[in-house]
Structure formats: C-alpha cells, structure tokens
Protein backbone atom coordinates (compact mmCIF):
# COMPACT_ATOMS: atom_id res chain seq x y z
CA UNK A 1 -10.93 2.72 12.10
CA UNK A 2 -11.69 -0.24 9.83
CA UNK A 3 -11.51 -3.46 11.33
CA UNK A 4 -9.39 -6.07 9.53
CA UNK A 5 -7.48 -9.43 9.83
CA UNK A 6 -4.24 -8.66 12.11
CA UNK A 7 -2.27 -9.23 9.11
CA UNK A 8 -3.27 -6.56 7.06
CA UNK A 9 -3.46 -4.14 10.38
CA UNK A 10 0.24 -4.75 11.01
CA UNK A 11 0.86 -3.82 7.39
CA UNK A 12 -0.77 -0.41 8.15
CA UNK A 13 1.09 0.24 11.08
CA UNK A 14 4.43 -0.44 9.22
CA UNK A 15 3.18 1.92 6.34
CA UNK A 16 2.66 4.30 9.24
CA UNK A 17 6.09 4.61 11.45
CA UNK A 18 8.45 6.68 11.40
CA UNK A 19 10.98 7.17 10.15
CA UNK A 20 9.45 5.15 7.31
CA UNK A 21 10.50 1.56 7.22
CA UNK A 22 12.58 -0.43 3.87
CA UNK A 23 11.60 -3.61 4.91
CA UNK A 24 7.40 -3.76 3.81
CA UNK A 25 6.91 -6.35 1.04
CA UNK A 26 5.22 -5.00 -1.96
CA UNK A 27 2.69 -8.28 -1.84
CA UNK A 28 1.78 -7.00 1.92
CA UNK A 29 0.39 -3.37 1.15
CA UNK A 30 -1.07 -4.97 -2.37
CA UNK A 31 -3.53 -7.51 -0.11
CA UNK A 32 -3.80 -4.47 2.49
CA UNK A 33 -5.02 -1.84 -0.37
CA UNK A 34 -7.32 -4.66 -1.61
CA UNK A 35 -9.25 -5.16 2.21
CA UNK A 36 -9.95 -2.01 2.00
CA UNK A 37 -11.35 -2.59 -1.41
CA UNK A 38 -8.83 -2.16 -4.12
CA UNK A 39 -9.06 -2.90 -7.40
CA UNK A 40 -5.97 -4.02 -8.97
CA UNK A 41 -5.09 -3.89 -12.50
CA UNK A 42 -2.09 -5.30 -13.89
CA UNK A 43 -0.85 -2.59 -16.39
CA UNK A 44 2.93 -2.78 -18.41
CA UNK A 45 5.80 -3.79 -16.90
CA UNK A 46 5.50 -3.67 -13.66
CA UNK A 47 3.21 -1.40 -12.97
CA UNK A 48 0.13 -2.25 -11.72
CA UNK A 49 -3.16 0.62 -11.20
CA UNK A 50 -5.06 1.20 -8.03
CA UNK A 51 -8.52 1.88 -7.74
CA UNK A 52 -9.51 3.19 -4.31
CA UNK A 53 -11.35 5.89 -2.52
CA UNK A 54 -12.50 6.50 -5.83
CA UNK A 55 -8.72 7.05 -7.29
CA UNK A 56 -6.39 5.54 -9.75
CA UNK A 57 -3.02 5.67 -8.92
CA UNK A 58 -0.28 3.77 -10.51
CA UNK A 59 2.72 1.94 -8.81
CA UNK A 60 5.42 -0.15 -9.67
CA UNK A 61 5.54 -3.31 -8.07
CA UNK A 62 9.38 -4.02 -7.02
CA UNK A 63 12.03 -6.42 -8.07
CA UNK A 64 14.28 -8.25 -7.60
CA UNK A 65 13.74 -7.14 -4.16
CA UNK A 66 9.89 -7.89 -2.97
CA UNK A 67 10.55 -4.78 -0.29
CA UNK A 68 8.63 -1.18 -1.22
CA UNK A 69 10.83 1.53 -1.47
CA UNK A 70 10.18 4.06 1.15
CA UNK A 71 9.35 6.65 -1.67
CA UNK A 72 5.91 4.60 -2.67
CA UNK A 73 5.72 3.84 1.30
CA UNK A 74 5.57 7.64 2.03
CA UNK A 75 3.04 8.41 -1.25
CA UNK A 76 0.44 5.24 0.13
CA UNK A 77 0.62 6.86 3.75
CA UNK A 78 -0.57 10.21 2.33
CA UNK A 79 -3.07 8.67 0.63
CA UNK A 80 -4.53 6.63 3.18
CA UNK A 81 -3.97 9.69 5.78
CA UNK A 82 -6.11 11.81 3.10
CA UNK A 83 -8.62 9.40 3.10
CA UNK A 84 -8.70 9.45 7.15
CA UNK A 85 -7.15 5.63 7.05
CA UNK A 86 -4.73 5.47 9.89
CA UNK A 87 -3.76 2.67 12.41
C-alpha cells in the first residue's frame, strides 16, 4: 500500500466500492492519479492524457457536472487493481 495524505486515500476507497459510486469529482481522482505520480497533459477538448505505471491513457474530464461517470470510475479501478493499487 502507498501511503498518502487522507484526502487522496479516501478518493481511492470511493474509486474502489461497490457498487461503484456517481458522486467522485473528476478534480479528486485527477490530484489522486498525480500522488501516485501522474503526469497530466491537457489534450483537446476535454480530454486530458495520463501518464502512469508507464501508460497513457486518455480521459475526458466532465462537465457541467464535476462528478466522474461511473464508466471512467470502473476503467481507473482496473487500472489501479492491474497495477496492484488498492485501498
């Protein structure tokens, strides 16, 4: 387990419950992805790439609504699960 601020641990524990929560701001899992040493790039629109674990992966961030939809939740818990990141 990695130890971080309690902030960015409760962020990992929402990405992890079941079933898989609406309600995780976008801005929460961007500052948990970079303590554990993200790179973010803004890209078009609203995407925005992710380099981690040695990975780019591209999301879009969300709006109007700041909340993640629980697709992009489910696809960030595989990869952090992959990566043996857990809670």
């Amino acid at each position: 387990m990695v130890l971080m601020k309690r902030k960015h641990q409760k962020t990992l524990e929402l990405i992890f419950t079941r079933p898989t929560s609406g309600n995780i701001k976008w801005a929460d899992i961007e500052a948990l992805l970079v303590e554990l040493g993200a790179e973010i790039t803004e890209a078009e629109g609203s995407r925005i790439g992710v380099r981690l674990f040695g990975e780019r992966r591209v999301f879009h961030r969300p709006h109007p609504s700041p909340n993640t939809d629980k697709g992009a939740i489910s696809s960030i818990r595989r990869w952090l699960e992959v990566n043996e990141v857990k809670p």
